[in-house]
N, C-alpha and C. Protein backbone atom coordinates (compact mmCIF):
# COMPACT_ATOMS: atom_id res chain seq x y z
N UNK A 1 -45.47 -20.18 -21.05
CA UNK A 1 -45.15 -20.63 -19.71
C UNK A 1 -46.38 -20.45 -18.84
N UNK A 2 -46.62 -21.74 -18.50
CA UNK A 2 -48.05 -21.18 -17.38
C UNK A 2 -47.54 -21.96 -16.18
N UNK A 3 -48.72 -22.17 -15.31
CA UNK A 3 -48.67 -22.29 -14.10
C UNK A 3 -50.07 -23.13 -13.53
N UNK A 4 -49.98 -23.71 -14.57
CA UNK A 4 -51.50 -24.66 -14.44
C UNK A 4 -51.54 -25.71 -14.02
N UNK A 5 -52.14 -26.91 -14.33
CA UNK A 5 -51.65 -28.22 -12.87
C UNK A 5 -51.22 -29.19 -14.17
N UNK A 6 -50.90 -30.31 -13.72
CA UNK A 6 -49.72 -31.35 -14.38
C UNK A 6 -48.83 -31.13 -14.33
N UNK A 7 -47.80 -30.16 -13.97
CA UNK A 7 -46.53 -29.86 -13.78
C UNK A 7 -46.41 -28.81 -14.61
N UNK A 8 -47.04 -28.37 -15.61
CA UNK A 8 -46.85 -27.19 -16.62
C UNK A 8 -45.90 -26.28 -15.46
N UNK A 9 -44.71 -25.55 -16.24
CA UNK A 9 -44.27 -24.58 -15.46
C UNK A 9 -43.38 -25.03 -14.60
N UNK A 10 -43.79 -26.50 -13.65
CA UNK A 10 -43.28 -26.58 -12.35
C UNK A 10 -42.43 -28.01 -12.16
N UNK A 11 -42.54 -28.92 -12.78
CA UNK A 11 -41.45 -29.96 -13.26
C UNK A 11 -41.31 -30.38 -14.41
N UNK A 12 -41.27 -31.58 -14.83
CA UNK A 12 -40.54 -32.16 -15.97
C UNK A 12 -41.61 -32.21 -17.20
N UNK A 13 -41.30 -30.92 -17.72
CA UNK A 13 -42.08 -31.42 -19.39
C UNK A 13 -40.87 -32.20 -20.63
N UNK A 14 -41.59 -32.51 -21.38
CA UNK A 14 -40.71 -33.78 -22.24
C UNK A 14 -39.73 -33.98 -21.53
N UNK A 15 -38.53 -33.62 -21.93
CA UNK A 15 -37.19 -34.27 -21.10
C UNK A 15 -36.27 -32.54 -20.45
N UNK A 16 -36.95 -31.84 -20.33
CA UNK A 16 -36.56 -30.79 -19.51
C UNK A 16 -36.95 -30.27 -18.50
N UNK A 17 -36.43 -29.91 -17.67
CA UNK A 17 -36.57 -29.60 -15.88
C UNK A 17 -37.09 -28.27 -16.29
N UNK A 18 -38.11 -27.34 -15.76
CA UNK A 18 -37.99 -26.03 -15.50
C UNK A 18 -38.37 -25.39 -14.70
N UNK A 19 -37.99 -23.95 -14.15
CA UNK A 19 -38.05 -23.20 -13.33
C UNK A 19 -38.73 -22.38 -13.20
N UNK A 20 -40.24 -21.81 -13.42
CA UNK A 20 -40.44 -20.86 -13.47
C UNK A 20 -40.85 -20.97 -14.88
N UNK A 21 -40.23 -20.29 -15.87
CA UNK A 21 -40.12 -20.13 -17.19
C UNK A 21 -39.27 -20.31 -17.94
N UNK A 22 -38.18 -20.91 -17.17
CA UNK A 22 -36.49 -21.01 -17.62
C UNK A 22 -36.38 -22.34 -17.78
N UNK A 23 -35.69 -23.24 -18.60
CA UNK A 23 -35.17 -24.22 -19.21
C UNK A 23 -34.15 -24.29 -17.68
N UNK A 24 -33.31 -25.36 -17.40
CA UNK A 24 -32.40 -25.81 -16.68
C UNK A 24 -31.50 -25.22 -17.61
N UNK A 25 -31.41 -26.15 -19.06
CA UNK A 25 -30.49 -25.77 -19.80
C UNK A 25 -29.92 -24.25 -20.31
N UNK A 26 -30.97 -23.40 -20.13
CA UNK A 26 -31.04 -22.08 -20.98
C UNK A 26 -30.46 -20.92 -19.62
N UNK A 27 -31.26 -21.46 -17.96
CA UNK A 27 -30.45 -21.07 -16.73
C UNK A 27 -28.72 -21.35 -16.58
N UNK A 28 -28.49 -22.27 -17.25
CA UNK A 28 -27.02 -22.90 -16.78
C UNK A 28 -26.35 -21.95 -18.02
N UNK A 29 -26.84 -21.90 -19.38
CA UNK A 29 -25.97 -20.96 -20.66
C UNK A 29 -26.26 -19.97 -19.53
N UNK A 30 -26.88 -19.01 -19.22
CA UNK A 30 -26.92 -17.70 -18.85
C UNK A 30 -26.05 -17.86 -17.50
N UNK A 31 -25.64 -18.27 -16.64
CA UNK A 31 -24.90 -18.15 -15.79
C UNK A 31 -23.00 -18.44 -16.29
N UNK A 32 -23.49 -19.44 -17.28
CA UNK A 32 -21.51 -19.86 -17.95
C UNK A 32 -21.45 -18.13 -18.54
N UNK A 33 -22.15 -17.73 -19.04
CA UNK A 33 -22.20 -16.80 -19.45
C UNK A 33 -21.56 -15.56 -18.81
N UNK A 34 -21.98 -15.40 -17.81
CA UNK A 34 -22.10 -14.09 -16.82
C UNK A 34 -20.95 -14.52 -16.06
N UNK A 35 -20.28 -15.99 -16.28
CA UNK A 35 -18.98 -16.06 -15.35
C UNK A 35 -18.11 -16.18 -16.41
N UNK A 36 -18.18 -16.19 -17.85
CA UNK A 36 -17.14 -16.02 -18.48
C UNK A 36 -17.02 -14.33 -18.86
N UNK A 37 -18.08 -13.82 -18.55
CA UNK A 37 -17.82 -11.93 -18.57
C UNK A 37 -16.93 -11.60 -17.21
N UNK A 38 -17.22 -12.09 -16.45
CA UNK A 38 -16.83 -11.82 -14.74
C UNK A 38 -15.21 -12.11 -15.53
N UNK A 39 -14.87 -13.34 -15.72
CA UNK A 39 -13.49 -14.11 -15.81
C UNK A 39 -12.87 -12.76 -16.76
N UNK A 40 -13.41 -12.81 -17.85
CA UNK A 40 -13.02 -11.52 -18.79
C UNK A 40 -12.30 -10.21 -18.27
N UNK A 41 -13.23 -9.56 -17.34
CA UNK A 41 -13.33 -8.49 -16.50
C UNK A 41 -12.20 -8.42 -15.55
N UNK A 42 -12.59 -9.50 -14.81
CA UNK A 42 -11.14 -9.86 -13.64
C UNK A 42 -9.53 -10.08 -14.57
N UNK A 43 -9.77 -10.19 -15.43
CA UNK A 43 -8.57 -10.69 -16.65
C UNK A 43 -7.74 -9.20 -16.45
N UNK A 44 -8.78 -8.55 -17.35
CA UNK A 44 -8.41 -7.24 -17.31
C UNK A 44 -8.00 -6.19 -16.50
N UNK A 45 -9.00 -6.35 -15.23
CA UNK A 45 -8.12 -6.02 -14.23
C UNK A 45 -7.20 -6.08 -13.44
N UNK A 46 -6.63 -7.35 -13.37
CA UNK A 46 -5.25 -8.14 -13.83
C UNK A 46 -4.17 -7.40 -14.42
N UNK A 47 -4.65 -7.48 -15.43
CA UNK A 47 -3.69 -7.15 -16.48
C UNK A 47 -3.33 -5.46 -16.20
N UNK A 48 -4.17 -4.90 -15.86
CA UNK A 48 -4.10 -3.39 -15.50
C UNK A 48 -3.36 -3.06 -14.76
N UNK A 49 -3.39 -3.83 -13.44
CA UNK A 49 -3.21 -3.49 -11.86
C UNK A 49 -1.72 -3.64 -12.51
N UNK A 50 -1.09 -5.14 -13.21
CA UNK A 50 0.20 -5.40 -13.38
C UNK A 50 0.51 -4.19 -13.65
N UNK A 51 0.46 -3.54 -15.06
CA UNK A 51 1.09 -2.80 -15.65
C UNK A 51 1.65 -2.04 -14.90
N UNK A 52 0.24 -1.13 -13.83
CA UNK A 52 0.51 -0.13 -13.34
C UNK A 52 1.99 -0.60 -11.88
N UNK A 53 1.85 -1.74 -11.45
CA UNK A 53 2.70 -2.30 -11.29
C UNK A 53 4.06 -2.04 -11.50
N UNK A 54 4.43 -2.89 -12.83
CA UNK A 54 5.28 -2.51 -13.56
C UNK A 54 5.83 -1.28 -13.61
N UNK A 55 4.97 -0.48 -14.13
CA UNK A 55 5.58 0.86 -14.76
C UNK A 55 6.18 1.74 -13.09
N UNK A 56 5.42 1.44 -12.32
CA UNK A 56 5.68 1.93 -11.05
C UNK A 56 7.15 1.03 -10.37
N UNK A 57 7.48 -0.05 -10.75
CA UNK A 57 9.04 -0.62 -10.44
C UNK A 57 9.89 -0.16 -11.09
N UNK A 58 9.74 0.21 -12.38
CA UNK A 58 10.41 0.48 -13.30
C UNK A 58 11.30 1.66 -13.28
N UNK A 59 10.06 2.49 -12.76
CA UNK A 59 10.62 3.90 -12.25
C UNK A 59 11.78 3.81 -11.06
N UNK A 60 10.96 3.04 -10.02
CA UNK A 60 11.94 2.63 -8.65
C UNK A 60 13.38 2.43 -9.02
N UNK A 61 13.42 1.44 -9.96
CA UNK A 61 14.70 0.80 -10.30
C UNK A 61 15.39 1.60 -11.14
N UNK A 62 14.84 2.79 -11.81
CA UNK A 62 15.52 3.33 -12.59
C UNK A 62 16.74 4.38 -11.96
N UNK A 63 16.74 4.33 -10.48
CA UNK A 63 16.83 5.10 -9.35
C UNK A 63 17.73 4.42 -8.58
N UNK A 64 18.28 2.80 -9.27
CA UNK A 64 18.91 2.08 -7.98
C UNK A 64 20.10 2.34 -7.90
N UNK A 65 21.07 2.87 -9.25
CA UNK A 65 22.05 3.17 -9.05
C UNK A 65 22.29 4.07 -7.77
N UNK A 66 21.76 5.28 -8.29
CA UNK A 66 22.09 6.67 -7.37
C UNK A 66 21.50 5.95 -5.69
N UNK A 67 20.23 5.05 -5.59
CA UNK A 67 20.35 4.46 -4.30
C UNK A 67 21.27 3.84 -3.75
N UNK A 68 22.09 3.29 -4.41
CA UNK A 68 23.00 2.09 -3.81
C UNK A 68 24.17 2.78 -3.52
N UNK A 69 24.65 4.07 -4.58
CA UNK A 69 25.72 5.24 -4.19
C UNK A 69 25.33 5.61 -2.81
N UNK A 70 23.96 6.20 -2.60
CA UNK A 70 23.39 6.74 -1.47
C UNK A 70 23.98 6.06 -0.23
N UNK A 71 22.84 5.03 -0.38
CA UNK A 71 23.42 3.96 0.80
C UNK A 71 24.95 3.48 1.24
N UNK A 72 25.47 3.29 0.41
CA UNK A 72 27.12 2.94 0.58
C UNK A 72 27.44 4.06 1.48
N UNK A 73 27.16 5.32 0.89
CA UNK A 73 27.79 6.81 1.55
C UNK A 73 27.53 6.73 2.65
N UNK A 74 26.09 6.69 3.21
CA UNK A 74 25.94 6.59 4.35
C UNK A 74 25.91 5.08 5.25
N UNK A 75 26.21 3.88 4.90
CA UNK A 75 27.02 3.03 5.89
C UNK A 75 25.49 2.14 5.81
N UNK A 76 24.72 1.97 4.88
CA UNK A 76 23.13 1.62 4.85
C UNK A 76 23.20 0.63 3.57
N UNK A 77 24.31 0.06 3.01
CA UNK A 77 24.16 -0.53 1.91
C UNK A 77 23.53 -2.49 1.80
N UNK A 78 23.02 -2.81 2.92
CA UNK A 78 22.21 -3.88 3.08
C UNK A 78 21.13 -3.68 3.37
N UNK A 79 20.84 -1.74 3.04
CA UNK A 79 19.31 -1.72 3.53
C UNK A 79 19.03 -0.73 2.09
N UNK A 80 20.14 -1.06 0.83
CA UNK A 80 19.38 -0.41 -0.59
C UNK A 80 17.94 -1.16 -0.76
N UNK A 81 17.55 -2.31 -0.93
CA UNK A 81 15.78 -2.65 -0.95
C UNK A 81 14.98 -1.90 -0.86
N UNK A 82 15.50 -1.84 0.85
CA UNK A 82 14.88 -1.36 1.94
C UNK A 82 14.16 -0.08 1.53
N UNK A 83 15.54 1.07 1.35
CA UNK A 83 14.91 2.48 1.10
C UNK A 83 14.42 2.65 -0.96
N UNK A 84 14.92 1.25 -1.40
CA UNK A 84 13.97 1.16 -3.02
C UNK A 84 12.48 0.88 -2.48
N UNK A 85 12.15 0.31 -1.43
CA UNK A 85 10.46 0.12 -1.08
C UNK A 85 10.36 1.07 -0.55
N UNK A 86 10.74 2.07 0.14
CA UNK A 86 10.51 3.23 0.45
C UNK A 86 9.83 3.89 -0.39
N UNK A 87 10.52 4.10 -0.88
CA UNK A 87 10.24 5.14 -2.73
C UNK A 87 9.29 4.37 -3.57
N UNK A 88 9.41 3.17 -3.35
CA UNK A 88 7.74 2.86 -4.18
C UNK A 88 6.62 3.03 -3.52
N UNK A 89 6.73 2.90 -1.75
CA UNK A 89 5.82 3.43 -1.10
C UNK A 89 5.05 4.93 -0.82
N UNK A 90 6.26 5.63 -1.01
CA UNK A 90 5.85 7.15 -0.58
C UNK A 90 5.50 7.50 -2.70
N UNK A 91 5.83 7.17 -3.18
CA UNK A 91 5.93 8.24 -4.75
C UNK A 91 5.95 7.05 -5.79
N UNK A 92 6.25 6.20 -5.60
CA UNK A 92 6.35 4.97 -6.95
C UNK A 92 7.24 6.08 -8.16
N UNK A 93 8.14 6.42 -7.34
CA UNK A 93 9.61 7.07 -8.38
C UNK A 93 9.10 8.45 -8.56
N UNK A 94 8.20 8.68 -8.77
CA UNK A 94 7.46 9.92 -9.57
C UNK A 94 7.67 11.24 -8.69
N UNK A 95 8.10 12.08 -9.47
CA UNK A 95 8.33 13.67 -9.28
C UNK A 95 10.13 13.68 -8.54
N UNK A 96 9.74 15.25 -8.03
CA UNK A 96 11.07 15.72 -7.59
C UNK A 96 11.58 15.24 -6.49
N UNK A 97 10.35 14.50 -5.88
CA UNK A 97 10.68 14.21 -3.97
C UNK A 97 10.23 12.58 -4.17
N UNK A 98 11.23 12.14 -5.00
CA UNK A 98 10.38 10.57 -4.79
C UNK A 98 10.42 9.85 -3.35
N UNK A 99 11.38 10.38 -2.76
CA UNK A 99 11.68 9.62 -1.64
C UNK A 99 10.77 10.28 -0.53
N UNK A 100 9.91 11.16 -0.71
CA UNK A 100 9.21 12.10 0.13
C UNK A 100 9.28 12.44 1.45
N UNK A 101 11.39 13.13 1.34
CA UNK A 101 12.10 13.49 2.20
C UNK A 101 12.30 15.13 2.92
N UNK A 102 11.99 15.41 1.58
CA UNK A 102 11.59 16.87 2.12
C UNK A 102 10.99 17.35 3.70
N UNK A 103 10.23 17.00 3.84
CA UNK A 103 9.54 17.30 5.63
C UNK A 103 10.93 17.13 6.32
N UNK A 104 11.31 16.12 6.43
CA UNK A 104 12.97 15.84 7.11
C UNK A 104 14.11 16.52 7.27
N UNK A 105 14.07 17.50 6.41
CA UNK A 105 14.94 18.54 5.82
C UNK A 105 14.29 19.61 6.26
N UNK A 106 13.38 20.03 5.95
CA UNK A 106 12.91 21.37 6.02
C UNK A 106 11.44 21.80 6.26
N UNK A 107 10.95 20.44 6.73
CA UNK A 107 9.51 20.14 7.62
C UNK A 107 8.78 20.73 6.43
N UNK A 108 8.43 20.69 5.47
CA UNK A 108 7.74 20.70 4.78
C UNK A 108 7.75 20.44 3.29
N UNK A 109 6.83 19.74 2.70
CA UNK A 109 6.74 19.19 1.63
C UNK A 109 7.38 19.23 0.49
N UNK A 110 7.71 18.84 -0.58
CA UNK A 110 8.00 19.12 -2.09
C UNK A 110 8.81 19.95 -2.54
N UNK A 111 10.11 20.23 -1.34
CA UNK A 111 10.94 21.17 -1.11
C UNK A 111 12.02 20.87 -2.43
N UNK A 112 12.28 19.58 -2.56
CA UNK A 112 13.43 19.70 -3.70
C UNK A 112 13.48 19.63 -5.05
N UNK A 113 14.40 20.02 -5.28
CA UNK A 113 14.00 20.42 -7.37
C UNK A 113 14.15 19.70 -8.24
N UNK A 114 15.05 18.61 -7.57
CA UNK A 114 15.45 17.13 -8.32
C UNK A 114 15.69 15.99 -7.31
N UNK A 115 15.44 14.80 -8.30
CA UNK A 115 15.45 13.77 -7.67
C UNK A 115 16.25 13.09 -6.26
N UNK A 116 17.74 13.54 -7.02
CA UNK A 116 19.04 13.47 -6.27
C UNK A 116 19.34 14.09 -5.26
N UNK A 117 18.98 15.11 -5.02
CA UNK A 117 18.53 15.50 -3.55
C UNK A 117 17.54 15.00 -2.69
N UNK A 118 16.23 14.40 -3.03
CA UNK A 118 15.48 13.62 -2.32
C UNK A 118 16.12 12.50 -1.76
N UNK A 119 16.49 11.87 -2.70
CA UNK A 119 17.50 10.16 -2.56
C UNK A 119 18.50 10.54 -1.33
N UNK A 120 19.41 11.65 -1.44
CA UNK A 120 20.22 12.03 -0.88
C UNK A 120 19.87 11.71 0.93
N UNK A 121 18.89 13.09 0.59
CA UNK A 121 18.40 13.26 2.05
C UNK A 121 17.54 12.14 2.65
N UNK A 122 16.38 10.85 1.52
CA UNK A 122 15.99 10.52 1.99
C UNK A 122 16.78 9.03 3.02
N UNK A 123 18.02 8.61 2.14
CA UNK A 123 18.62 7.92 2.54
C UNK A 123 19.30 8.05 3.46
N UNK A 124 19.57 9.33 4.08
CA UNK A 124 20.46 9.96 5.25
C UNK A 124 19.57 9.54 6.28
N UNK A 125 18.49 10.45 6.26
CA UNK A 125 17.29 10.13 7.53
C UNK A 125 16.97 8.82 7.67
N UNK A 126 16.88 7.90 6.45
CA UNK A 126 16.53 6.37 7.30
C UNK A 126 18.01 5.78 7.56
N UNK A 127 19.11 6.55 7.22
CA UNK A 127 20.45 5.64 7.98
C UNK A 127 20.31 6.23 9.52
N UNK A 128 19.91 7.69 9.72
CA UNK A 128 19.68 7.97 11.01
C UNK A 128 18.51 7.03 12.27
N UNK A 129 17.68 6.93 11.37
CA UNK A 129 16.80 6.18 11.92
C UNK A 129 16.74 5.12 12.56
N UNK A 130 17.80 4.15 11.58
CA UNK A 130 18.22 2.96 11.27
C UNK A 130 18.74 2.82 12.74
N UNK A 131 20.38 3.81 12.56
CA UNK A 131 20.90 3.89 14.00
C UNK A 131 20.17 3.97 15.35
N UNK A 132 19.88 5.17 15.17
CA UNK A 132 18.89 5.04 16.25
C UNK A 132 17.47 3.97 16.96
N UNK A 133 17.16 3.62 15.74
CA UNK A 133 16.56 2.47 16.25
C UNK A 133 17.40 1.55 16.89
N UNK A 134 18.18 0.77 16.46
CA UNK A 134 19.29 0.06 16.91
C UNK A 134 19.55 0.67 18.34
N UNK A 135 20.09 1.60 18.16
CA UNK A 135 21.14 2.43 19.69
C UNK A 135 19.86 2.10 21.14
N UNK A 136 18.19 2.27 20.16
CA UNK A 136 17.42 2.16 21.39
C UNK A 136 16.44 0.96 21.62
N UNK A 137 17.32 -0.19 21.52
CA UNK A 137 16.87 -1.57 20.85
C UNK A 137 15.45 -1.72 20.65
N UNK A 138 15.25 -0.83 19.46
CA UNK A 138 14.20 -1.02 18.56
C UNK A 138 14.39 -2.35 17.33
N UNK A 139 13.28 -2.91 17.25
CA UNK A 139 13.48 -3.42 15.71
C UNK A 139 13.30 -2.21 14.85
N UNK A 140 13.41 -3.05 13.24
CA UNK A 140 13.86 -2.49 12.25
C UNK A 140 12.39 -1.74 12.04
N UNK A 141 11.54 -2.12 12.19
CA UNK A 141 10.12 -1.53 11.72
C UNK A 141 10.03 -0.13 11.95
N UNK A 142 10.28 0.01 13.53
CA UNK A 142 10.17 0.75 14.28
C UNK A 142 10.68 1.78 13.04
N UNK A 143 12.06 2.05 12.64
CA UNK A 143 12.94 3.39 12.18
C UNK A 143 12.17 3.10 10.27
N UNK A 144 11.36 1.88 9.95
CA UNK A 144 10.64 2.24 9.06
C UNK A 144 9.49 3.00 9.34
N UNK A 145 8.44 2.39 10.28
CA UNK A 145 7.03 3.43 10.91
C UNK A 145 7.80 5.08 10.67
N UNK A 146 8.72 5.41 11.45
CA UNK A 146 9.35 6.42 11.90
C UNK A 146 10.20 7.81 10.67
N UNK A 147 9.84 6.76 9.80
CA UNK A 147 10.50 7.57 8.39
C UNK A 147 9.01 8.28 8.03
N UNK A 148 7.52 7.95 8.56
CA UNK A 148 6.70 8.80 8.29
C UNK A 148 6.31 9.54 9.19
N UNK A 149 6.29 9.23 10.84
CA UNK A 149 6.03 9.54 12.15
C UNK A 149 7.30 10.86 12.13
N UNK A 150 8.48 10.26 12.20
CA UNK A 150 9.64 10.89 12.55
C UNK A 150 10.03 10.41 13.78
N UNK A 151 11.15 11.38 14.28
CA UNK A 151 12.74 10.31 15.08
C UNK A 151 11.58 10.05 16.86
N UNK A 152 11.10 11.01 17.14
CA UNK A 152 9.83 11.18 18.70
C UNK A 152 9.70 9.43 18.35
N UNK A 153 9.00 8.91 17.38
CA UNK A 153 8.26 7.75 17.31
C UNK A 153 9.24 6.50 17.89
N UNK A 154 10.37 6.41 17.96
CA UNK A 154 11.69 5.43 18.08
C UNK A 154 11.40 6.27 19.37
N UNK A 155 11.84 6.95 20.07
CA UNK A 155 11.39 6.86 21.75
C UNK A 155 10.62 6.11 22.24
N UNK A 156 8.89 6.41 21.37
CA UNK A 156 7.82 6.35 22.00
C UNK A 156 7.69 5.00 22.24
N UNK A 157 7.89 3.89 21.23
CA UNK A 157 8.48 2.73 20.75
C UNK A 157 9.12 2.26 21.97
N UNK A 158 10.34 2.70 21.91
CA UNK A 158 11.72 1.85 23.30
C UNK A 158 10.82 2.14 24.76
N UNK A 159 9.93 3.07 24.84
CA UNK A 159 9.28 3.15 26.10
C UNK A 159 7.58 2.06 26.05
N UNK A 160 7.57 1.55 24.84
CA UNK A 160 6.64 0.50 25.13
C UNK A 160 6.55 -0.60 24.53
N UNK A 161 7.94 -0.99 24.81
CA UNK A 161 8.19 -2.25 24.66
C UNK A 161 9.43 -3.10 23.64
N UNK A 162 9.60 -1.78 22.48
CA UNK A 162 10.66 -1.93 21.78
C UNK A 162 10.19 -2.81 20.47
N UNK A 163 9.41 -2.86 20.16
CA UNK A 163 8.63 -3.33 18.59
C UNK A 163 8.10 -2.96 18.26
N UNK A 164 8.05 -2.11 17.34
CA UNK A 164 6.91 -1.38 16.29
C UNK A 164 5.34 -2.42 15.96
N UNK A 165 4.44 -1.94 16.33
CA UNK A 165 2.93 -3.01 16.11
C UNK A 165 2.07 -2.06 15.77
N UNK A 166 1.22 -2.33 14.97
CA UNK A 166 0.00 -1.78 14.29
C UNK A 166 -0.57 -0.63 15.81
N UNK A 167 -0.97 -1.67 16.54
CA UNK A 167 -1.85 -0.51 17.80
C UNK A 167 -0.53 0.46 18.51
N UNK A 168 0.79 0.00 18.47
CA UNK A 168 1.58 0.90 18.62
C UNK A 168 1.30 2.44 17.65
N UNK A 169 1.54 1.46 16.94
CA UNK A 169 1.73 3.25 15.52
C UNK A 169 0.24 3.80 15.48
N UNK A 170 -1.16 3.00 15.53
CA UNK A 170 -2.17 4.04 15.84
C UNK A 170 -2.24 4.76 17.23
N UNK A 171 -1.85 4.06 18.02
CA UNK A 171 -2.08 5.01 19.40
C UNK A 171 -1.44 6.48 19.15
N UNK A 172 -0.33 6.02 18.85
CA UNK A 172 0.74 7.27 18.36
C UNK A 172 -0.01 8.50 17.47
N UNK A 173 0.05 7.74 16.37
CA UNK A 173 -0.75 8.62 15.63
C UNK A 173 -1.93 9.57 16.00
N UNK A 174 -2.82 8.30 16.97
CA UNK A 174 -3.69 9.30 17.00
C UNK A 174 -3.89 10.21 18.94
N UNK A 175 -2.41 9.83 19.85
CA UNK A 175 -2.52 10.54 21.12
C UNK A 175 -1.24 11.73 20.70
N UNK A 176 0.15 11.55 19.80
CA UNK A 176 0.49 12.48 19.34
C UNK A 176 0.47 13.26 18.15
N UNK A 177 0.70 12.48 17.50
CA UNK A 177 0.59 13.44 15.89
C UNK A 177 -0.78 14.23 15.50
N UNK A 178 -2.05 13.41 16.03
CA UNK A 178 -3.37 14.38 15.74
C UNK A 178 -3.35 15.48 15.93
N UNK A 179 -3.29 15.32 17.47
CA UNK A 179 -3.28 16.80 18.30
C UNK A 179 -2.18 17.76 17.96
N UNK A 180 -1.12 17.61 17.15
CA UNK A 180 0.11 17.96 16.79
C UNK A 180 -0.25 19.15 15.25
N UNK A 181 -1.30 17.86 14.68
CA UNK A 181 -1.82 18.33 13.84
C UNK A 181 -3.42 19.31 13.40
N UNK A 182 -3.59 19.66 14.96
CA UNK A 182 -4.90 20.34 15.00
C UNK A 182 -6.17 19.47 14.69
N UNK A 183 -5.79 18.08 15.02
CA UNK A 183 -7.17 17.30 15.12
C UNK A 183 -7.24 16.93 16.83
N UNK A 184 -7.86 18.05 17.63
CA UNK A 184 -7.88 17.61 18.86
C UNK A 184 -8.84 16.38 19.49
N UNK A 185 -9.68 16.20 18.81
CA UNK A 185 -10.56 15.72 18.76
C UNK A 185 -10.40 13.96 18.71
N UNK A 186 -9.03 13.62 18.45
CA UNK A 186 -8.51 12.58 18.23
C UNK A 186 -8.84 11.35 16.92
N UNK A 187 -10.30 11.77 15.92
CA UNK A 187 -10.66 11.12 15.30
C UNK A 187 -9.62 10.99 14.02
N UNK A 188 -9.88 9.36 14.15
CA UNK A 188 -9.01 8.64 12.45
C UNK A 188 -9.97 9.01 11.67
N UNK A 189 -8.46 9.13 10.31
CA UNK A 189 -8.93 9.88 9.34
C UNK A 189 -9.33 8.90 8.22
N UNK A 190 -10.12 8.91 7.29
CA UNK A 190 -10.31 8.15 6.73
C UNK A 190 -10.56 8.82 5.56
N UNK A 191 -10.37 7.95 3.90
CA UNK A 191 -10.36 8.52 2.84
C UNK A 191 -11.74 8.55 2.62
N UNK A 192 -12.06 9.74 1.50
CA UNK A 192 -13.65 9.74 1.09
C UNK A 192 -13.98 8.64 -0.14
């Protein structure tokens, strides 16, 4: 490959274009190339994300009976989904507190020993919620935000405006719960 004059290097020798030192043809294999590894790659991670997916519904649902008992009991049985996305949200089924109800009960964490007590309690607190949102014409969001905030948040809510919204629940977060939580300082937290 040189770089000498007649085009050597820099256009058309016999019937091939080149670049530098690269063939057109031999640039275009090396790129099909590097996008059928990419395609490969993304395949797989695909295929991964599903599983984990999967295996994480699986669990949920394995749980819907005793949810749908739950809900009936407490007067919440058009909102079984509802508290099944719960539980894939807080735990994706997994451990003793799938419903990660404990705080609700007894303000602090990982309090129960089996499942059926989580479900129990967690389904109680969002039928409470539920109500109460309602009673303080909140939407429904609101007494979902509020299943991690807690019941303060459905006030804070009906006093500004009565819809749960993204800058709602950060203000919150970060003018009560920080300072609540010994971050006076008011800064969001962010993962490392």
């Amino acid at each position: 490959c040189g770089w000498g004059v007649g085009g050597e290097g820099w256009g058309i020798e016999a019937d091939t274009k080149k670049i530098g030192c690269f063939s057109m043809r031999k640039l275009r294999r090396f790129f099909i190339f590097i996008a059928k590894i990419a395609g490969v790659l993304l395949l797989i991670g695909g295929l991964f994300l599903g599983y984990k997916n999967y295996t994480a519904l699986k669990k949920v649902y394995s749980y819907e009976e005793t949810i749908a008992e739950q809900t009936e009991k407490y007067g919440i049985s058009d909102y079984q989904e509802l508290a099944m996305s719960i539980m894939l949200t807080e735990s994706k089924g997994e451990g003793n507190d799938p419903m990660q109800s404990s705080e609700s009960a007894y303000g602090k964490q990982n309090q129960f020993e089996n499942a059926q007590d989580s479900i129990e309690q967690g389904v109680a607190y969002l039928a409470k919620l539920i109500k109460k949102s309602a009673d303080m014409d909140c939407d429904l969001w609101t007494a979902v935000q509020a299943y991690n905030f807690g019941t303060d948040y459905i006030d804070y809510v009906a006093k500004n405006g009565g819809e749960n919204t993204l800058e709602l629940a950060e203000s919150y977060s970060k003018e009560v719960l920080s300072p609540l939580l010994g971050n006076d300082n008011e800064q969001t937290y962010t993962p490392p």
